[in-house]
Each structure stands twice: as structure tokens, then as C-alpha cells.
N, C-alpha and C. Protein backbone atom coordinates (compact mmCIF):
# COMPACT_ATOMS: atom_id res chain seq x y z
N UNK A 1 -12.21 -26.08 -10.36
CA UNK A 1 -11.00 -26.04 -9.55
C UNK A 1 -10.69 -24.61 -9.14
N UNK A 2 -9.64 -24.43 -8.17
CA UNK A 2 -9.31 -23.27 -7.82
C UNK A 2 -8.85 -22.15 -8.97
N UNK A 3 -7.76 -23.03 -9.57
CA UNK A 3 -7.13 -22.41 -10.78
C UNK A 3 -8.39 -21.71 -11.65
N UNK A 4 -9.02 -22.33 -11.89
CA UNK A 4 -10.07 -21.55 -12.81
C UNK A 4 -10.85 -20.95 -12.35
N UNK A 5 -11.03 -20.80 -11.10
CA UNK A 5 -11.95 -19.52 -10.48
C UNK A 5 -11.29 -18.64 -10.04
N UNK A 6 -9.87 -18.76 -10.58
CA UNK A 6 -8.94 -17.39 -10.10
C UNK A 6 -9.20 -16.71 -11.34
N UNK A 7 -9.29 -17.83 -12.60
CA UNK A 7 -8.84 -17.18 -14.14
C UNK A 7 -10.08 -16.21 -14.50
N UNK A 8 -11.33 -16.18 -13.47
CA UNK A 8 -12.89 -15.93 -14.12
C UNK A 8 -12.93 -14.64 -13.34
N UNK A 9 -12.18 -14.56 -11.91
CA UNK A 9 -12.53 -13.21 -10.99
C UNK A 9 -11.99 -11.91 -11.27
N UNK A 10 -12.78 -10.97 -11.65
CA UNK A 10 -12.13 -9.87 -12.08
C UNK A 10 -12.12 -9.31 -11.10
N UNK A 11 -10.86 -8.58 -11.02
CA UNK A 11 -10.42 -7.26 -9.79
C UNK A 11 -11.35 -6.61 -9.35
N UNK A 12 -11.79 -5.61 -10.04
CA UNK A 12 -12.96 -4.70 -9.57
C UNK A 12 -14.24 -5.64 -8.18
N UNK A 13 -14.02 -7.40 -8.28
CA UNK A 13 -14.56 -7.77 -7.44
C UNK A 13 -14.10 -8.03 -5.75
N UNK A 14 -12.53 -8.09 -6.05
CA UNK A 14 -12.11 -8.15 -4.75
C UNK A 14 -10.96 -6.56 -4.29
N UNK A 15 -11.12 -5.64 -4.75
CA UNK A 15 -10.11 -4.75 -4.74
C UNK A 15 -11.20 -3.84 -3.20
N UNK A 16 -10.05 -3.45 -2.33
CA UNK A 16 -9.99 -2.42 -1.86
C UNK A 16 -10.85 -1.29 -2.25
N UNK A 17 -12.04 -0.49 -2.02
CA UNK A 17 -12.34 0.67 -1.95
C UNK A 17 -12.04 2.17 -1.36
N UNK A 18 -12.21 1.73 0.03
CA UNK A 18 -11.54 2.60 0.82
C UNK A 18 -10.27 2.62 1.21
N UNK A 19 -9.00 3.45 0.07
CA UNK A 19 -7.76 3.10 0.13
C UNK A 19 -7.28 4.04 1.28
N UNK A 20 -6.23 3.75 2.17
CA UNK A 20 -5.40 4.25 2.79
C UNK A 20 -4.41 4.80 2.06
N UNK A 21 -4.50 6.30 2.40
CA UNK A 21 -2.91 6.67 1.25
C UNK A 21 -2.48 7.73 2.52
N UNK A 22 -0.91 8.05 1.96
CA UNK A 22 -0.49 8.98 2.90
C UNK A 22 0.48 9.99 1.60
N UNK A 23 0.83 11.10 2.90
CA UNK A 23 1.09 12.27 1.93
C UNK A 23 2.70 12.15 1.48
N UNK A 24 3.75 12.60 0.87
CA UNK A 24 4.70 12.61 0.25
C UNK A 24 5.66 13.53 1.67
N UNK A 25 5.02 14.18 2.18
CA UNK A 25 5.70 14.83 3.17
C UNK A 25 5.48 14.03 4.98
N UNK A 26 4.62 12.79 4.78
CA UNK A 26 4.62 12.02 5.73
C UNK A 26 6.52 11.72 6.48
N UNK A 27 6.31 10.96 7.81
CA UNK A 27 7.60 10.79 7.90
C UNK A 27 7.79 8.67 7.91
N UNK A 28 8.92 8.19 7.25
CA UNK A 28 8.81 6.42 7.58
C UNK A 28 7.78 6.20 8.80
N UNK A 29 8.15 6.57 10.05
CA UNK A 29 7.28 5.96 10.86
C UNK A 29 6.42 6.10 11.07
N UNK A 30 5.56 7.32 10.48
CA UNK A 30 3.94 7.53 10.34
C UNK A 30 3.95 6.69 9.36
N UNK A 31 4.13 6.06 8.07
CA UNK A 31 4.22 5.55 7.06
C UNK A 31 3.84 3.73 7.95
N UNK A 32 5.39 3.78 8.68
CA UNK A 32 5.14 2.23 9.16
C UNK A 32 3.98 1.94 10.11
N UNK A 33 3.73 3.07 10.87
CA UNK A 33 2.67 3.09 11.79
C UNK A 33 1.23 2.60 11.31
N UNK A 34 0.97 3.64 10.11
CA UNK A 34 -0.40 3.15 9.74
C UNK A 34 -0.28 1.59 9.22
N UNK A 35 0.80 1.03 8.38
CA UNK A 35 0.66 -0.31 8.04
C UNK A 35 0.51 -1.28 8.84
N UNK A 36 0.93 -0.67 9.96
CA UNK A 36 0.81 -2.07 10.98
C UNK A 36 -0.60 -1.82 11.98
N UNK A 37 -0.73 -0.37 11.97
CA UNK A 37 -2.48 -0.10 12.62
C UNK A 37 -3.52 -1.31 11.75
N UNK A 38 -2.98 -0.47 10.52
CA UNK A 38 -4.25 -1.04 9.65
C UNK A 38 -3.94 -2.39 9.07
N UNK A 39 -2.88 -3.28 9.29
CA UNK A 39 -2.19 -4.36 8.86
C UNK A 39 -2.38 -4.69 6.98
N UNK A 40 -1.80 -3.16 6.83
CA UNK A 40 -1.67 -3.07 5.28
C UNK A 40 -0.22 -3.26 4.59
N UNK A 41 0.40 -3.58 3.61
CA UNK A 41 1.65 -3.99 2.84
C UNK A 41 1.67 -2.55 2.25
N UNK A 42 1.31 -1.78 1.83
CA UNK A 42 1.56 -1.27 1.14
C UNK A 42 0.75 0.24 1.29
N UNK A 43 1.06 1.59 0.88
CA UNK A 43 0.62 2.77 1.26
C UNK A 43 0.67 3.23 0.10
N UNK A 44 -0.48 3.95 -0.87
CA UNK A 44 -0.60 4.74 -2.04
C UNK A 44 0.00 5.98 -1.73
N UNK A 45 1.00 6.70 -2.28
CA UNK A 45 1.41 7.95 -1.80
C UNK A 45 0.55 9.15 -2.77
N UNK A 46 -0.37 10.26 -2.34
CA UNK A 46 -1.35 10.69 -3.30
C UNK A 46 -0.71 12.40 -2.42
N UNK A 47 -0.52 13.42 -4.05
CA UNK A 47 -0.49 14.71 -3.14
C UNK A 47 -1.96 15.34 -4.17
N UNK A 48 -2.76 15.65 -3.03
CA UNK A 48 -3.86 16.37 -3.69
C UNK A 48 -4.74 15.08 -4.22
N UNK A 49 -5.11 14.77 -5.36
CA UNK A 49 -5.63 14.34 -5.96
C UNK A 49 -4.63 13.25 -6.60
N UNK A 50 -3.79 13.42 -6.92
CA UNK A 50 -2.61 12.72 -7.50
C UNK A 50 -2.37 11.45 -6.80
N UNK A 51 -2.07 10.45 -7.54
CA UNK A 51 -1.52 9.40 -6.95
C UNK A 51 0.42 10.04 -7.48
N UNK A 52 0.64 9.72 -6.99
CA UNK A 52 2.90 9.84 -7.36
C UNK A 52 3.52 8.77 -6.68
N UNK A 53 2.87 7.60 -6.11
CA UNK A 53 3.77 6.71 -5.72
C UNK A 53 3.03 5.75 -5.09
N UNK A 54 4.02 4.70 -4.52
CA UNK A 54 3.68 4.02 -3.35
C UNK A 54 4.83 3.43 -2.83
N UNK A 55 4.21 3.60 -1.32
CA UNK A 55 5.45 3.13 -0.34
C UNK A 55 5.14 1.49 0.14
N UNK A 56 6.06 0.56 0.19
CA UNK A 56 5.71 -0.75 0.69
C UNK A 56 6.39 -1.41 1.94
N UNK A 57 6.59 -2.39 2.36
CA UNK A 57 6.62 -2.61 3.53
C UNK A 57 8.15 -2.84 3.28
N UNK A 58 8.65 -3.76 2.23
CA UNK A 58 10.07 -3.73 1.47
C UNK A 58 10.84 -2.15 1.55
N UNK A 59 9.68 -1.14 0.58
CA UNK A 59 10.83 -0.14 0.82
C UNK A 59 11.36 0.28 2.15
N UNK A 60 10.28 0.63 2.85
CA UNK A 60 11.05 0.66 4.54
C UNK A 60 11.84 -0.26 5.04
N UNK A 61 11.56 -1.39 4.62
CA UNK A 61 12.83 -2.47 5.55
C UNK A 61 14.04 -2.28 4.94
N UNK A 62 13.98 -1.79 3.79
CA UNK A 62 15.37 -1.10 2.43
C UNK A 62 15.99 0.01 3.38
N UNK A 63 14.90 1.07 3.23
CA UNK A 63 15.22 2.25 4.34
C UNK A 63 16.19 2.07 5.65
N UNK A 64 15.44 1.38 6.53
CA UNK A 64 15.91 1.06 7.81
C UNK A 64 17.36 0.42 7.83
N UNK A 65 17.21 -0.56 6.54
CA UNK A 65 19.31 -1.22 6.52
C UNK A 65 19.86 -0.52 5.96
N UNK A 66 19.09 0.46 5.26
CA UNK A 66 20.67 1.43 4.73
C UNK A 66 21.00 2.68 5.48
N UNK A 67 19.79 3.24 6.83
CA UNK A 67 20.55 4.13 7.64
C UNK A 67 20.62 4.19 8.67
């Protein structure tokens, strides 16, 4: 069944390689821009080497109603 070939697939088999991340000093709409270029949910925020966050499609729609 489906259920059990979800329970057997480990991540490392369907995950993303080539991640899209953007920088901490990006601005929202470069942020929203690439998600909808690349029709991604979600943006790893990395400075340098570092991962320090991630931005999602939620936090911007958060963003946008509160200013």
C-alpha cells in the first residue's frame, strides 16, 4: 500500500540537492521573486556557509498583512 511505502522511503532519497538559499540581507521581494521563479515554498536563509534561517511563503504573506 501507499502507507507503507511512505514508512520504508528515506529522505536522503527524495530531498532536494541543489538548494536555493538567499542571503539575510536579501529584500521580501527578491525573496518572493525567486519562489515563484523557481516555484519553491520555502528559501534556506545561509550567510557564508551558515544556514541561520528560513524564509517561507507563510512568513511573507505574515509580512505583507502586517505592513
Amino acid at each position: 500500500t501507499q502507507k507503507a511505502l511512505v514508512k520504508t522511503i528515506r529522505i536522503k532519497e527524495i530531498m532536494t540537492e541543489k538548494v536555493v538559499t538567499i542571503s539575510p540581507e536579501a529584500t521580501v521581494k527578491e525573496a518572493a521573486r525567486i519562489m515563484i521563479d523557481k516555484k519553491i515554498g520555502c528559501l534556506p536563509v545561509v550567510e557564508g556557509m551558515k544556514l541561520i534561517g528560513i524564509i517561507t511563503e507563510t512568513d511573507i504573506l505574515r509580512y505583507v498583512l502586517e505592513h
